[in-house]
C-alpha atoms as a PDB file:
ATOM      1  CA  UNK A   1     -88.604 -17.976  25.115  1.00  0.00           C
ATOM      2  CA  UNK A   2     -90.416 -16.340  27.607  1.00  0.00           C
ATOM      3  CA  UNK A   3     -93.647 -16.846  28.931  1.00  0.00           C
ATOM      4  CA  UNK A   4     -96.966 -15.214  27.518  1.00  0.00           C
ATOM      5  CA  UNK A   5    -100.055 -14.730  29.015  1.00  0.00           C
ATOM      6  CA  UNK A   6    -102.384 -17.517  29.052  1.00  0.00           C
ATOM      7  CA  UNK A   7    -104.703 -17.564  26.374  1.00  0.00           C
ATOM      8  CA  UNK A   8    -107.221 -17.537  27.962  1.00  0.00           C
ATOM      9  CA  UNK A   9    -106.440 -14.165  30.088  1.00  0.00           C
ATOM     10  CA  UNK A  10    -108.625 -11.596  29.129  1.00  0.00           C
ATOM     11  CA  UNK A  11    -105.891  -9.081  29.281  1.00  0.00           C
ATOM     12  CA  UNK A  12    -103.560  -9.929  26.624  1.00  0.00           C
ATOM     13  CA  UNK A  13    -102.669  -6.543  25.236  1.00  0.00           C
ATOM     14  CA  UNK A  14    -103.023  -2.866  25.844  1.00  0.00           C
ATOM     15  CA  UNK A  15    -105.894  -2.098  27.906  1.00  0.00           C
ATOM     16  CA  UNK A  16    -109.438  -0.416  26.224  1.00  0.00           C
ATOM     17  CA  UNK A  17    -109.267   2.313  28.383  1.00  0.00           C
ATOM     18  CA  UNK A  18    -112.670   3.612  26.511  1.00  0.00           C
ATOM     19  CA  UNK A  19    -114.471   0.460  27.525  1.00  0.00           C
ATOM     20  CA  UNK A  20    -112.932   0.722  30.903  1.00  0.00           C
ATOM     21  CA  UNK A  21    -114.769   4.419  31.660  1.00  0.00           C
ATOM     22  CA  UNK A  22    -117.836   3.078  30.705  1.00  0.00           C
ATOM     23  CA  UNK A  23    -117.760   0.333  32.597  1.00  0.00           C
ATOM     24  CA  UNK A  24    -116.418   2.810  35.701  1.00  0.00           C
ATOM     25  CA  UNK A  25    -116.637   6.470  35.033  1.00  0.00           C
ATOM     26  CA  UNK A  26    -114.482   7.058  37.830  1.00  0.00           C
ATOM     27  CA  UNK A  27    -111.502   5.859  35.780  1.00  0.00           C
ATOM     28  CA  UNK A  28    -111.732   9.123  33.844  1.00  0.00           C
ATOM     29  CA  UNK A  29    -110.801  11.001  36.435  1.00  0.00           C
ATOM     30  CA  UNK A  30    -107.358   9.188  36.279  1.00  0.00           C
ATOM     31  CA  UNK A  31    -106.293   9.195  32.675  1.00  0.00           C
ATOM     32  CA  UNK A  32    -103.087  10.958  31.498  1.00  0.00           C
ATOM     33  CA  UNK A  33    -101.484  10.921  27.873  1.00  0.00           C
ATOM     34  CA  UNK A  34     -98.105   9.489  27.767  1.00  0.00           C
ATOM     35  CA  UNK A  35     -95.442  10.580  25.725  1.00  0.00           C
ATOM     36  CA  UNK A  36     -95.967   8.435  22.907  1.00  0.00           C
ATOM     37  CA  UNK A  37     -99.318   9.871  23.117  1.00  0.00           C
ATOM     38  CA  UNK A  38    -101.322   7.097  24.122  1.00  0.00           C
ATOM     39  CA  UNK A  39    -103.823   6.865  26.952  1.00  0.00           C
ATOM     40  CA  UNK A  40    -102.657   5.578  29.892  1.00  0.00           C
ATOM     41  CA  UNK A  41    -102.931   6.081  34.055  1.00  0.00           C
ATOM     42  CA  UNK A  42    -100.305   6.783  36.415  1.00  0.00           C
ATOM     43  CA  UNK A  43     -99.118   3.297  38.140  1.00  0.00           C
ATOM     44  CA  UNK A  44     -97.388   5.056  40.235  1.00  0.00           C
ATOM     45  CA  UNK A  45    -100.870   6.303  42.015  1.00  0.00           C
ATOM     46  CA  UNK A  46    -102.475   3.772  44.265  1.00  0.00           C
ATOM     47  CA  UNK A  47    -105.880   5.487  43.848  1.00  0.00           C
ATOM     48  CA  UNK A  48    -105.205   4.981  40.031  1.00  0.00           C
ATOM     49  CA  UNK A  49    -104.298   1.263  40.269  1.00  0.00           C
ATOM     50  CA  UNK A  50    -107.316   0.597  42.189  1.00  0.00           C
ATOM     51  CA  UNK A  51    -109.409   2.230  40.236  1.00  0.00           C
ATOM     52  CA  UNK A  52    -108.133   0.342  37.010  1.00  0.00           C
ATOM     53  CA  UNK A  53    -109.158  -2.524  38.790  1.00  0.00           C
ATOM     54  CA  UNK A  54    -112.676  -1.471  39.718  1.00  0.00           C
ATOM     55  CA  UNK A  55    -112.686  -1.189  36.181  1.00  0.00           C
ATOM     56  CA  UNK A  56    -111.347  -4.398  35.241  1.00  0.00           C
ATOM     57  CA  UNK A  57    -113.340  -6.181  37.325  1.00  0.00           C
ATOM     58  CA  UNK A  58    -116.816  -4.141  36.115  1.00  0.00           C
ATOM     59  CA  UNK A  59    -116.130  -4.750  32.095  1.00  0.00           C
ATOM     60  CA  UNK A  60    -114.684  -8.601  32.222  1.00  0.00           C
ATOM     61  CA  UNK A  61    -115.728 -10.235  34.936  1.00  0.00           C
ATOM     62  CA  UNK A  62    -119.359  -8.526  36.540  1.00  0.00           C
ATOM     63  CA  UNK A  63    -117.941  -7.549  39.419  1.00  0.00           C
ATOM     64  CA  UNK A  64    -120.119  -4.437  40.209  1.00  0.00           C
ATOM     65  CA  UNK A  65    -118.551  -3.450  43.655  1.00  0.00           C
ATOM     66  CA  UNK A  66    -115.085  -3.839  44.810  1.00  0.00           C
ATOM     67  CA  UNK A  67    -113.706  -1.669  47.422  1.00  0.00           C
ATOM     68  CA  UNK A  68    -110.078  -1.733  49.059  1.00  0.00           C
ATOM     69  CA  UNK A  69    -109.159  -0.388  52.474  1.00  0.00           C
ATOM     70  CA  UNK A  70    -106.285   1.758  52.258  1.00  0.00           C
ATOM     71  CA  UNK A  71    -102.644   0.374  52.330  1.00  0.00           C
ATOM     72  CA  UNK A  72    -104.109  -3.442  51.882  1.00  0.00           C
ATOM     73  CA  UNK A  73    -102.681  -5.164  48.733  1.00  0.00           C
ATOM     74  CA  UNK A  74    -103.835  -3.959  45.504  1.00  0.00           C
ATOM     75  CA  UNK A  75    -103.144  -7.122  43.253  1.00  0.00           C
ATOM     76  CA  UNK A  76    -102.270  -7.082  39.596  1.00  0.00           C
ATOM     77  CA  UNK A  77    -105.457  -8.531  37.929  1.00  0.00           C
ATOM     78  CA  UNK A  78    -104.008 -10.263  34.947  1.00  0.00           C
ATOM     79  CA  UNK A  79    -101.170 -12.076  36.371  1.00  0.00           C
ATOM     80  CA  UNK A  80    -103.548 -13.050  39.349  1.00  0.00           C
ATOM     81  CA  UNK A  81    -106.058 -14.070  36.720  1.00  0.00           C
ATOM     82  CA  UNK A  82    -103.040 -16.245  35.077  1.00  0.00           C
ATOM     83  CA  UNK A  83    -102.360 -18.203  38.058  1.00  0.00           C
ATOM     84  CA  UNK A  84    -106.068 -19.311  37.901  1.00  0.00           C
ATOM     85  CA  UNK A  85    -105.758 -20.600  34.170  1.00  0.00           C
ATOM     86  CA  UNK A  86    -102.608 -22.289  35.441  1.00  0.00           C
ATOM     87  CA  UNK A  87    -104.648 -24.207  37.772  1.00  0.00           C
ATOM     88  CA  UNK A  88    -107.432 -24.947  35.499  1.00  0.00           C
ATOM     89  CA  UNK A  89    -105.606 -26.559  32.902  1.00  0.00           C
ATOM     90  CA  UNK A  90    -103.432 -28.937  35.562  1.00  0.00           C
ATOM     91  CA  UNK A  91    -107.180 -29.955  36.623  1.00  0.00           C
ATOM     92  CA  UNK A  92    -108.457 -30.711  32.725  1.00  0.00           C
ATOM     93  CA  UNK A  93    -105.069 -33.381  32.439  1.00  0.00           C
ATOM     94  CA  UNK A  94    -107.825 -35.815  34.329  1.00  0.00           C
ATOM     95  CA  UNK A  95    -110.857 -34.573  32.589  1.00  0.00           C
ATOM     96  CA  UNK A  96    -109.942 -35.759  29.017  1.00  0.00           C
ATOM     97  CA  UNK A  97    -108.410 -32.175  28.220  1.00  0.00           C
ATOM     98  CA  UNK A  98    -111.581 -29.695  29.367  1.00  0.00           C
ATOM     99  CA  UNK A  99    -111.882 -27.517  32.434  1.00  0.00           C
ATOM    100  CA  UNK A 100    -113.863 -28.714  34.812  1.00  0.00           C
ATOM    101  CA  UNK A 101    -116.679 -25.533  35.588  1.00  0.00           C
ATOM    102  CA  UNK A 102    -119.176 -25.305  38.033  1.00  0.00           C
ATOM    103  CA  UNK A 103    -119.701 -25.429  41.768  1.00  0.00           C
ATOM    104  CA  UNK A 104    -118.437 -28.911  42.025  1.00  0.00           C
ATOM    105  CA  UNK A 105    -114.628 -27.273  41.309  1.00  0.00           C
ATOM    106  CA  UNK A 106    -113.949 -26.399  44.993  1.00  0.00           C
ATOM    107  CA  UNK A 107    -111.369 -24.622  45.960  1.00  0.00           C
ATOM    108  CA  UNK A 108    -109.237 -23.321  48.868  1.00  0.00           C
ATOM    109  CA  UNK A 109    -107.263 -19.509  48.624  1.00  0.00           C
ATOM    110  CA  UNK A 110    -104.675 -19.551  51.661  1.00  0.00           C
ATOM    111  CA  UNK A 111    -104.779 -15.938  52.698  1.00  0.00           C
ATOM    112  CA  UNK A 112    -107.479 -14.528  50.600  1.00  0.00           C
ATOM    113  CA  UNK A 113    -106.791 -11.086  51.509  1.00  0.00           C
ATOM    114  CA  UNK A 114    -109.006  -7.618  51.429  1.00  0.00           C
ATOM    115  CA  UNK A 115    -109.487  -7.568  47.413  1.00  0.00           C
ATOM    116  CA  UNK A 116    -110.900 -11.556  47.689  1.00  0.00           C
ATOM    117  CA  UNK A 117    -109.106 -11.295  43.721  1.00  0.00           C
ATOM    118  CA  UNK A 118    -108.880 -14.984  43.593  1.00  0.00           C
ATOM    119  CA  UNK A 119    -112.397 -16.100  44.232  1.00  0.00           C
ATOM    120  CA  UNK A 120    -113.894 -12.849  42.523  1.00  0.00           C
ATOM    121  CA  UNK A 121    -112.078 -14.284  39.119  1.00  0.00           C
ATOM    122  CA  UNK A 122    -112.199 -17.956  39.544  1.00  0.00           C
ATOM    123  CA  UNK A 123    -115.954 -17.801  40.055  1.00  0.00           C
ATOM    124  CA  UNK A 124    -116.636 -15.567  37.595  1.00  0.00           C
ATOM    125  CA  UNK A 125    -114.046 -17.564  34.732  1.00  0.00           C
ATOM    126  CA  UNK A 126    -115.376 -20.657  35.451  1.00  0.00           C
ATOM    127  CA  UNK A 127    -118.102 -20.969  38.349  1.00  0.00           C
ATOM    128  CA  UNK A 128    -115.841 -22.466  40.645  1.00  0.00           C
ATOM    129  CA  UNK A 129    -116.939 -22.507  44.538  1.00  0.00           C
ATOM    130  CA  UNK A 130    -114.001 -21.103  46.687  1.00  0.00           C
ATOM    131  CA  UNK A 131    -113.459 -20.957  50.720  1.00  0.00           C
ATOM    132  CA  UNK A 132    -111.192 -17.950  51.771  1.00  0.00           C
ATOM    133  CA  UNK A 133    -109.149 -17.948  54.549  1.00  0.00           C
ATOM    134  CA  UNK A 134    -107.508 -14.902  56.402  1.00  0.00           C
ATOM    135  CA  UNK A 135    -105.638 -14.009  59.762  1.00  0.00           C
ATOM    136  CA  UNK A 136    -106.267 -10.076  58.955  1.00  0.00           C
ATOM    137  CA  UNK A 137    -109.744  -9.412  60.609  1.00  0.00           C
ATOM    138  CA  UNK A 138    -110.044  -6.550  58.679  1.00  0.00           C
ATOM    139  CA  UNK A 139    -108.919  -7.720  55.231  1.00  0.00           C
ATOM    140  CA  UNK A 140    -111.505 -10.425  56.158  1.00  0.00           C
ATOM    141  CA  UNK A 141    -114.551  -7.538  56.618  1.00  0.00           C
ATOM    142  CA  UNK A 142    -113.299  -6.271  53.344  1.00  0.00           C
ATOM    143  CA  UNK A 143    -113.311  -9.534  51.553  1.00  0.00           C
ATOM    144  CA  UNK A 144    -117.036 -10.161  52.882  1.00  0.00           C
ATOM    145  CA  UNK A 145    -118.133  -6.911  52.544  1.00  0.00           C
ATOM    146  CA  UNK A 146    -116.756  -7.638  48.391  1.00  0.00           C
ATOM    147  CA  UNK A 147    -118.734 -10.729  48.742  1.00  0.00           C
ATOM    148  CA  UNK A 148    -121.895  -9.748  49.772  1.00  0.00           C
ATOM    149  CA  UNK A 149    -122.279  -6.665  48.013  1.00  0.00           C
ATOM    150  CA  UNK A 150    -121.973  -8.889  44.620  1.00  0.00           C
ATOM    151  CA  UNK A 151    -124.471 -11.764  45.941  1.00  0.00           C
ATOM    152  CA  UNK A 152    -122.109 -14.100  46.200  1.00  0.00           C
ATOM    153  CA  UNK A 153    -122.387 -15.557  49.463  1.00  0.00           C
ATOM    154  CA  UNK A 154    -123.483 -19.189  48.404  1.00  0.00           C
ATOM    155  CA  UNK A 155    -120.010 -19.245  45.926  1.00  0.00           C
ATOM    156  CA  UNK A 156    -117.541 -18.004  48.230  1.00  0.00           C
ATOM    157  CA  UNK A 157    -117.160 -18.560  52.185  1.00  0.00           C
ATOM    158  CA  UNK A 158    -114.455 -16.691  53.888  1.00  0.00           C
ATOM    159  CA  UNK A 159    -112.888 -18.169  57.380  1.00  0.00           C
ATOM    160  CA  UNK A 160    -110.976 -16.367  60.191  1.00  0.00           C
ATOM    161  CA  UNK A 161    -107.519 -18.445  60.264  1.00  0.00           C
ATOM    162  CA  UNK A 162    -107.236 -18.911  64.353  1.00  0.00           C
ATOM    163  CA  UNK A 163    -103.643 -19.357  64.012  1.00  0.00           C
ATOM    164  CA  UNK A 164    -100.612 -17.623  62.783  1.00  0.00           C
ATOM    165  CA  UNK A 165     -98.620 -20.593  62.771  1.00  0.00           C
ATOM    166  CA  UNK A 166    -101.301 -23.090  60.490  1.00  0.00           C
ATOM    167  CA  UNK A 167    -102.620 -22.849  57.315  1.00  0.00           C
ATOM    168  CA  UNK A 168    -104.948 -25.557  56.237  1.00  0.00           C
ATOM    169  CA  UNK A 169    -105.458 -26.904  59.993  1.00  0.00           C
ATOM    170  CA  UNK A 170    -107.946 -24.858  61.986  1.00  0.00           C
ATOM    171  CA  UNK A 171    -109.810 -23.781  58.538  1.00  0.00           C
ATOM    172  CA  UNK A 172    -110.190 -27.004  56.404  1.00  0.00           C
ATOM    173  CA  UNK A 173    -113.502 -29.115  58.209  1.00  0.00           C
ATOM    174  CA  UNK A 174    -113.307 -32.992  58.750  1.00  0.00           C
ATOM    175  CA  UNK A 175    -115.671 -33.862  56.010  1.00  0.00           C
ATOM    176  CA  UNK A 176    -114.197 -30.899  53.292  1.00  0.00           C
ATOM    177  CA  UNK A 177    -112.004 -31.892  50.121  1.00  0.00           C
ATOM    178  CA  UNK A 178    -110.865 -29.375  47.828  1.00  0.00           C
ATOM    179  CA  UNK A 179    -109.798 -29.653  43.715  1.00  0.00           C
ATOM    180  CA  UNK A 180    -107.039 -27.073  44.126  1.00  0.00           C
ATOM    181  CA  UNK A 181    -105.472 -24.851  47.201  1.00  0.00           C
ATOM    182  CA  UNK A 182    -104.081 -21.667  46.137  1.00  0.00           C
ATOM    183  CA  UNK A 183    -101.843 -19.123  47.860  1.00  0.00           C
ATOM    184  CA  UNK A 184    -100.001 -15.567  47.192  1.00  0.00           C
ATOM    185  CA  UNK A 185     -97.282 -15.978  49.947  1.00  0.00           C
ATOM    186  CA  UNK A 186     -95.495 -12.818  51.648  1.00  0.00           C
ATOM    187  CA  UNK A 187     -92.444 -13.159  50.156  1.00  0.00           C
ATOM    188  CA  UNK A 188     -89.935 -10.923  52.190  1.00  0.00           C
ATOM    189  CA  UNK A 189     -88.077 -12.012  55.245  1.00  0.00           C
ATOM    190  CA  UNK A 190     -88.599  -8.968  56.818  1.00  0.00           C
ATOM    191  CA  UNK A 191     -89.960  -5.453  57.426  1.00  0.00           C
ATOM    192  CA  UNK A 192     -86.660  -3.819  56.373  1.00  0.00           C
ATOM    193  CA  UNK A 193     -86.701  -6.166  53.159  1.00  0.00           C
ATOM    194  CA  UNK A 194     -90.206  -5.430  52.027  1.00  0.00           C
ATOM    195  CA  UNK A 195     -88.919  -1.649  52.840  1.00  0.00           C
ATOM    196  CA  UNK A 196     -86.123  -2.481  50.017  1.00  0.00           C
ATOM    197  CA  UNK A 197     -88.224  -3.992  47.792  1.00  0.00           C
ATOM    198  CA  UNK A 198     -91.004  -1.154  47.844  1.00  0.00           C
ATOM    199  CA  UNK A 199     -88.186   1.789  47.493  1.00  0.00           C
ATOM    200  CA  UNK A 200     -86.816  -0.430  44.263  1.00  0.00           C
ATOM    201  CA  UNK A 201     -90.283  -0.255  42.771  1.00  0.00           C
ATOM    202  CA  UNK A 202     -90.265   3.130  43.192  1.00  0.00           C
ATOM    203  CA  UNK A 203     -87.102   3.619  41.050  1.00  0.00           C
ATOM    204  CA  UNK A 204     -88.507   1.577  38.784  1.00  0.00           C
ATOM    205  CA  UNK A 205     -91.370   3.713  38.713  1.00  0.00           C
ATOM    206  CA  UNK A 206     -88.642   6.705  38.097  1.00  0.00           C
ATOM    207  CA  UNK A 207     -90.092   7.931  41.602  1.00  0.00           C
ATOM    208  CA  UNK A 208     -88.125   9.125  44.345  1.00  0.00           C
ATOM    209  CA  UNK A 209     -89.563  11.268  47.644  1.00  0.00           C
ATOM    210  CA  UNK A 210     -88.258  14.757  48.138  1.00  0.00           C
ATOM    211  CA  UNK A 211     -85.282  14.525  50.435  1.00  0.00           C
ATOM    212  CA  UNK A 212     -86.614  14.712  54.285  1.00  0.00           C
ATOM    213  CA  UNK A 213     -90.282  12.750  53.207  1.00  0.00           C
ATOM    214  CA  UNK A 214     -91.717   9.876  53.860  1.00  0.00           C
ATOM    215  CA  UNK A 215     -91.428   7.237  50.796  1.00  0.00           C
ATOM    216  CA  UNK A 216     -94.925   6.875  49.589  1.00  0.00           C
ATOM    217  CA  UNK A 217     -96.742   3.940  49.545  1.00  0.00           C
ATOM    218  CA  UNK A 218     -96.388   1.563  46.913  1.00  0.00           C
ATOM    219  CA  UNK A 219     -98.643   1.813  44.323  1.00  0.00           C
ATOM    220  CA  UNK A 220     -99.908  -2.089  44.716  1.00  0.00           C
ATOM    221  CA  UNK A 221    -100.183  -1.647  49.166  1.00  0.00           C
ATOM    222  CA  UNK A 222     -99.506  -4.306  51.272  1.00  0.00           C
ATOM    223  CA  UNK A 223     -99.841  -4.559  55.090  1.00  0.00           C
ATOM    224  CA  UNK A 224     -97.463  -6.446  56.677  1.00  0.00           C
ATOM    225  CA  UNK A 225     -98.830  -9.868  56.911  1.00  0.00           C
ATOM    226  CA  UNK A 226     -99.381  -9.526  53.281  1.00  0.00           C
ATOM    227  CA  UNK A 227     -95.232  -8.310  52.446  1.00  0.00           C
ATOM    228  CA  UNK A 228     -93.108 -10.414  54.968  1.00  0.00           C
ATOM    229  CA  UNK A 229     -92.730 -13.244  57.216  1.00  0.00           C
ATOM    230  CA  UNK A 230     -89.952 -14.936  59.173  1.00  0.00           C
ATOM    231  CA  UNK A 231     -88.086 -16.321  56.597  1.00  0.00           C
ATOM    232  CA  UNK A 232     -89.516 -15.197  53.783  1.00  0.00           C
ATOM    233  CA  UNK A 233     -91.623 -16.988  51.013  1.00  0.00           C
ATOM    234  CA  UNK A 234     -89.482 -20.286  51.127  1.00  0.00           C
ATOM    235  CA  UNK A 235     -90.160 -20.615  54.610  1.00  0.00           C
ATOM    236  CA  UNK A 236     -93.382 -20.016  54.384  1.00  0.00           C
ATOM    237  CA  UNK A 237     -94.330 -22.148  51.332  1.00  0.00           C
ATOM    238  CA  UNK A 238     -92.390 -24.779  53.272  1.00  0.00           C
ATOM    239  CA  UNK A 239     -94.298 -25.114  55.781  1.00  0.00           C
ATOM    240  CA  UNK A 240     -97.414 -25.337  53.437  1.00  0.00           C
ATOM    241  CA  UNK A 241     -95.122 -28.980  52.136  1.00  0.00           C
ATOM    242  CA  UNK A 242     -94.922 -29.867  55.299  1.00  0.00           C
ATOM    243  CA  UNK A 243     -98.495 -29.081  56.627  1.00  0.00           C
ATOM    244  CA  UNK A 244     -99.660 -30.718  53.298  1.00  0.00           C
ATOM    245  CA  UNK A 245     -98.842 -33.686  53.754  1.00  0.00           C
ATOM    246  CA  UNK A 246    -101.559 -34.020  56.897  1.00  0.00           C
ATOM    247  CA  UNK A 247    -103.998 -33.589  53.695  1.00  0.00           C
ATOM    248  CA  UNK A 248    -102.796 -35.303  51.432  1.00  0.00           C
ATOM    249  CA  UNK A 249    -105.915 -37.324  50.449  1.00  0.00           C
ATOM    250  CA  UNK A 250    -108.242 -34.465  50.745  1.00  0.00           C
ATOM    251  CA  UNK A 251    -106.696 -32.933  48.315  1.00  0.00           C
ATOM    252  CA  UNK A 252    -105.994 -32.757  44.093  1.00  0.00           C
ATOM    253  CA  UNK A 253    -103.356 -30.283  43.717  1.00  0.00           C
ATOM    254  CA  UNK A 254    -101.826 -27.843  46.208  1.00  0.00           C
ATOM    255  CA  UNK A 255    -100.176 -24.808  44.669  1.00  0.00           C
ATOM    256  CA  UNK A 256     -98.183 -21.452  45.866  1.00  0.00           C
ATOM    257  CA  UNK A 257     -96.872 -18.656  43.960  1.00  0.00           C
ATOM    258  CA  UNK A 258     -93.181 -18.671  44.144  1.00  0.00           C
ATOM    259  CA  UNK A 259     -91.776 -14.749  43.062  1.00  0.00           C
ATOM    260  CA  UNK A 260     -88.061 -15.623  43.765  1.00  0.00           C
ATOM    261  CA  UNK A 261     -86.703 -18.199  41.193  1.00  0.00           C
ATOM    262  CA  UNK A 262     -83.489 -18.993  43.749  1.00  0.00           C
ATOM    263  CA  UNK A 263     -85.772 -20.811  45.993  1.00  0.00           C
ATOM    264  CA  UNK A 264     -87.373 -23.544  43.776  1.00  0.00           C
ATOM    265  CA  UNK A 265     -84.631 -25.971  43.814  1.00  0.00           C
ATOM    266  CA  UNK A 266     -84.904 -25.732  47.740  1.00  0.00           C
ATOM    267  CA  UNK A 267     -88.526 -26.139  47.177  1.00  0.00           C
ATOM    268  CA  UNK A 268     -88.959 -28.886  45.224  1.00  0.00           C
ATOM    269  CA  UNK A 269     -86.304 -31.315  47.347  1.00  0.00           C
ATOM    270  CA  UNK A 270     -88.582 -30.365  50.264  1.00  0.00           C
ATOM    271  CA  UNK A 271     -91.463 -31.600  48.204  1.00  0.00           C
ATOM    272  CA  UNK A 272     -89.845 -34.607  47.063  1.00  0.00           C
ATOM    273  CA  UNK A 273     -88.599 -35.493  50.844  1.00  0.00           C
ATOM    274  CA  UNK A 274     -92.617 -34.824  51.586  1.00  0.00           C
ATOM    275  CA  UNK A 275     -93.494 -37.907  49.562  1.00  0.00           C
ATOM    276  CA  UNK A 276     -95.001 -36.210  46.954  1.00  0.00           C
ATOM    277  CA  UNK A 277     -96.369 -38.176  43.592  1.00  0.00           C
ATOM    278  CA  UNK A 278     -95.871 -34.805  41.614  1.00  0.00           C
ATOM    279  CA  UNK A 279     -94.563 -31.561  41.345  1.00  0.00           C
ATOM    280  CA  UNK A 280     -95.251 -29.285  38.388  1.00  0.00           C
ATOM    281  CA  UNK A 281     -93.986 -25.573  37.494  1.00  0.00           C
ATOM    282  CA  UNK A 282     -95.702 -23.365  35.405  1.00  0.00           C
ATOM    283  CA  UNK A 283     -94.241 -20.180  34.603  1.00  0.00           C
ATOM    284  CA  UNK A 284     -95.903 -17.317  34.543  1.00  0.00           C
ATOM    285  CA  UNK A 285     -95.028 -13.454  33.117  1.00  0.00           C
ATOM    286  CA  UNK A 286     -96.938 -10.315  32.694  1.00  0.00           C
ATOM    287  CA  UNK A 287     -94.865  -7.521  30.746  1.00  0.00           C
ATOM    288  CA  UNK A 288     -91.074  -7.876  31.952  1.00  0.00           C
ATOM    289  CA  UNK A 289     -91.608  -9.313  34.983  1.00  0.00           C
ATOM    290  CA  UNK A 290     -91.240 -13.128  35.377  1.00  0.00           C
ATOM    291  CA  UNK A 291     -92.630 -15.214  38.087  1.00  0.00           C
ATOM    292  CA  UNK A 292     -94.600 -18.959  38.484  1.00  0.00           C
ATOM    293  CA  UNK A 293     -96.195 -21.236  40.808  1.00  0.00           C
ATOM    294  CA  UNK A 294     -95.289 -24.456  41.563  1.00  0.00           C
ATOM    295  CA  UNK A 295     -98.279 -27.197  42.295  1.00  0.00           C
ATOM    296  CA  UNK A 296     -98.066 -30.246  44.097  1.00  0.00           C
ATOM    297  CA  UNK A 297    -100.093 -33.297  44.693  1.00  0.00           C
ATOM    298  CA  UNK A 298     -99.639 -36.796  46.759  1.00  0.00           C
ATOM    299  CA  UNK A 299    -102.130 -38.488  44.637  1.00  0.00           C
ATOM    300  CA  UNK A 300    -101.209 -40.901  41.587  1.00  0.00           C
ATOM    301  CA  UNK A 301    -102.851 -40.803  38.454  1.00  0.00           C
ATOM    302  CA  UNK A 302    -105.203 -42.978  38.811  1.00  0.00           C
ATOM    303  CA  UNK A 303    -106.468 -41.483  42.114  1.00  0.00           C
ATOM    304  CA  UNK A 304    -106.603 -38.257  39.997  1.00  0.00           C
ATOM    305  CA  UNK A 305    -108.935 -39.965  37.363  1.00  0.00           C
ATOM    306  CA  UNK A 306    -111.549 -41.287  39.807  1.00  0.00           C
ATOM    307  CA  UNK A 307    -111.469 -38.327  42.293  1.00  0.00           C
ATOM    308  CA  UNK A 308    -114.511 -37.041  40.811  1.00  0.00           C
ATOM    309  CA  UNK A 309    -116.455 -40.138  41.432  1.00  0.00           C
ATOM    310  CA  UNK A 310    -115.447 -40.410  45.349  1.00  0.00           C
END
C-alpha cells in the first residue's frame, strides 16, 4: 500500500482555492479552469507556486508574510509539513504516546534555506523552538527577513554555517541540545544532474522550451547549494552519520530526507557501522510521488525516557 498523508497534514485533499483568495487575494490573479473544469493554478508557473504558498501559509498556519527571492527553492508545503508529523510522532514513543508542544521541543533545521518552511510550520503545528542554519547569506536575509516580519524572533534563531564542509560543528554551541535535527539535502551529484532532473520535471509538466530557448526555471527554484553537491544526497547525508556521531549525546533523534530509495541500504550500514542504537524509516508520499526520511539516534531507550528530565 502506499503511503498517505499524515493525518494530521492539513492538506489532505484538493485544495479550497476559495478560502485560499481570501486568505491572499493575490492568488486570484493565478487561477485557471482545468479541463475537468475544476479550479486549479498552473504548477508549471513559479510565480503561481509561490503564491499558493503565500496562501497556504496565510489560511493554515498565520503566517502573514512570506516572501521568496527569485530562483531560491520554492518547497512543497504539505510534504514538508509531513516530514514534521514524522518527527513528532518518533518524539511522542517516549512521551506515553502525545506530542510533546511548546518551546521546550527544540530543534535544529540543517540548511534552513530562503522560505525558513520548516520552522514557519513546526512552530506554528506545535510551538516548537527551532535554530536555522544556512551557508547561503542571502537565503539567510530571506529567512530572517520571514522571521521578523512575523514576530518570531524569540521562536526561531537562524545561524550563518562558517563552513561548507560541517554541518552541526561551527553552529551547534557547547551548552545546546536539541529533540530532533532535520535536513532537506541537495540531492544531485552535480550541476549537469540537477540540469536532468529539472528538464524531466518539465516533461512531466508536458512543458518543453521553444527550440533555440533557454529551459525555464523549474517551477519549485533551487540555487545550487540547494540542487547538488559532490556526491549527491548519499554523500552528503553521510557525512551528517559520520559528523553525528561527535553529538551523539546532545542529541534525541537526527533525521534527513532521503528522495532516492537506491541509497538507503548504503545508508543505513553506514549508520549501523556509526554505532547507532536506532534507525527508523518513515515513508512519506504526496500525490504519485514517493519519498521518506530516515531518523537516527545513539541513545537507548531508557536515555530517551529521562531526556526530558536532564
Amino acid at each position: 500500500m502506499r503511503p498517505a498523508l499524515h493525518p494530521r497534514n492539513r492538506h489532505p485533499g484538493r485544495y479550497d482555492f476559495a478560502r485560499l483568495t481570501r486568505a491572499c487575494p493575490a492568488l486570484k490573479a493565478f487561477l485557471i479552469r482545468t479541463p475537468a473544469g475544476d479550479t486549479s493554478i498552473d504548477f508549471g508557473d513559479a510565480a503561481a507556486v509561490r503564491t499558493l504558498n503565500r496562501a497556504l501559509l496565510a489560511a493554515d498556519y498565520g503566517i502573514a508574510h512570506w516572501a521568496l527571492p527569485d530562483g531560491y527553492l520554492c518547497p512543497p508545503i504539505p510534504g514538508r509539513a509531513d516530514y514534521l508529523h514524522g518527527l513528532a510522532d518518533l518524539l511522542a514513543e517516549s512521551e506515553g504516546g502525545e506530542v510533546p508542544r511548546g518551546p521546550a521541543i527544540r530543534v535544529l533545521d540543517i540548511g534552513v534555506g530562503a522560505s525558513c518552511i520548516y520552522p514557519l510550520l513546526g512552530h506554528a503545528e506545535y510551538g516548537w523552538h527551532f535554530v536555522g542554519s544556512e551557508i547561503d547569506a542571502t537565503a539567510l536575509q530571506a529567512a530572517r527577513a520571514i522571521v521578523q516580519a512575523n514576530g518570531l524572533d524569540a521562536a526561531i534563531a537562524l545561524r550563518q554555517q562558517p563552513a561548507r564542509d560541517r554541518l552541526f560543528a561551527g553552529v551547534v554551541r557547547a551548552d545546546e541540545r536539541f529533540d530532533l535535527t532535520m535536513c532537506n539535502p541537495p540531492f544531485h551529484a552535480s550541476a549537469a544532474e540537477a540540469a536532468a532532473g529539472s528538464r524531466r520535471k518539465w516533461r512531466n509538466l508536458d512543458r518543453a522550451p521553444a527550440r533555440g530557448t533557454r529551459q525555464p526555471a523549474l517551477n519549485f527554484g533551487g540555487r545550487a547549494t540547494e540542487l547538488w553537491c559532490p556526491g549527491g544526497e548519499a554523500a552528503f547525508v553521510g557525512r551528517m552519520i559520520e559528523e553525528s556521531a561527535g553529538f551523539r549525546d546532545r542529541v534525541r533523534w537526527f533525521s534527513s530526507l532521503v528522495a532516492k530509495s537506491e541509497h538507503r541500504a548504503a545508508l543505513k550500514r553506514r549508520l549501523h557501522q556509526a554505532g547507532v542504537q536506532d534507525v527508523r524509516e518513515v515513508p512519506m508520499a504526496q500525490g504519485s510521488k514517493q519519498s521518506r526520511f530516515i531518523a537516527w539516534t545513539f541513545l537507548d531507550a531508557a536515555q530517551h525516557e529521562t531526556w526530558r528530565a536532564r
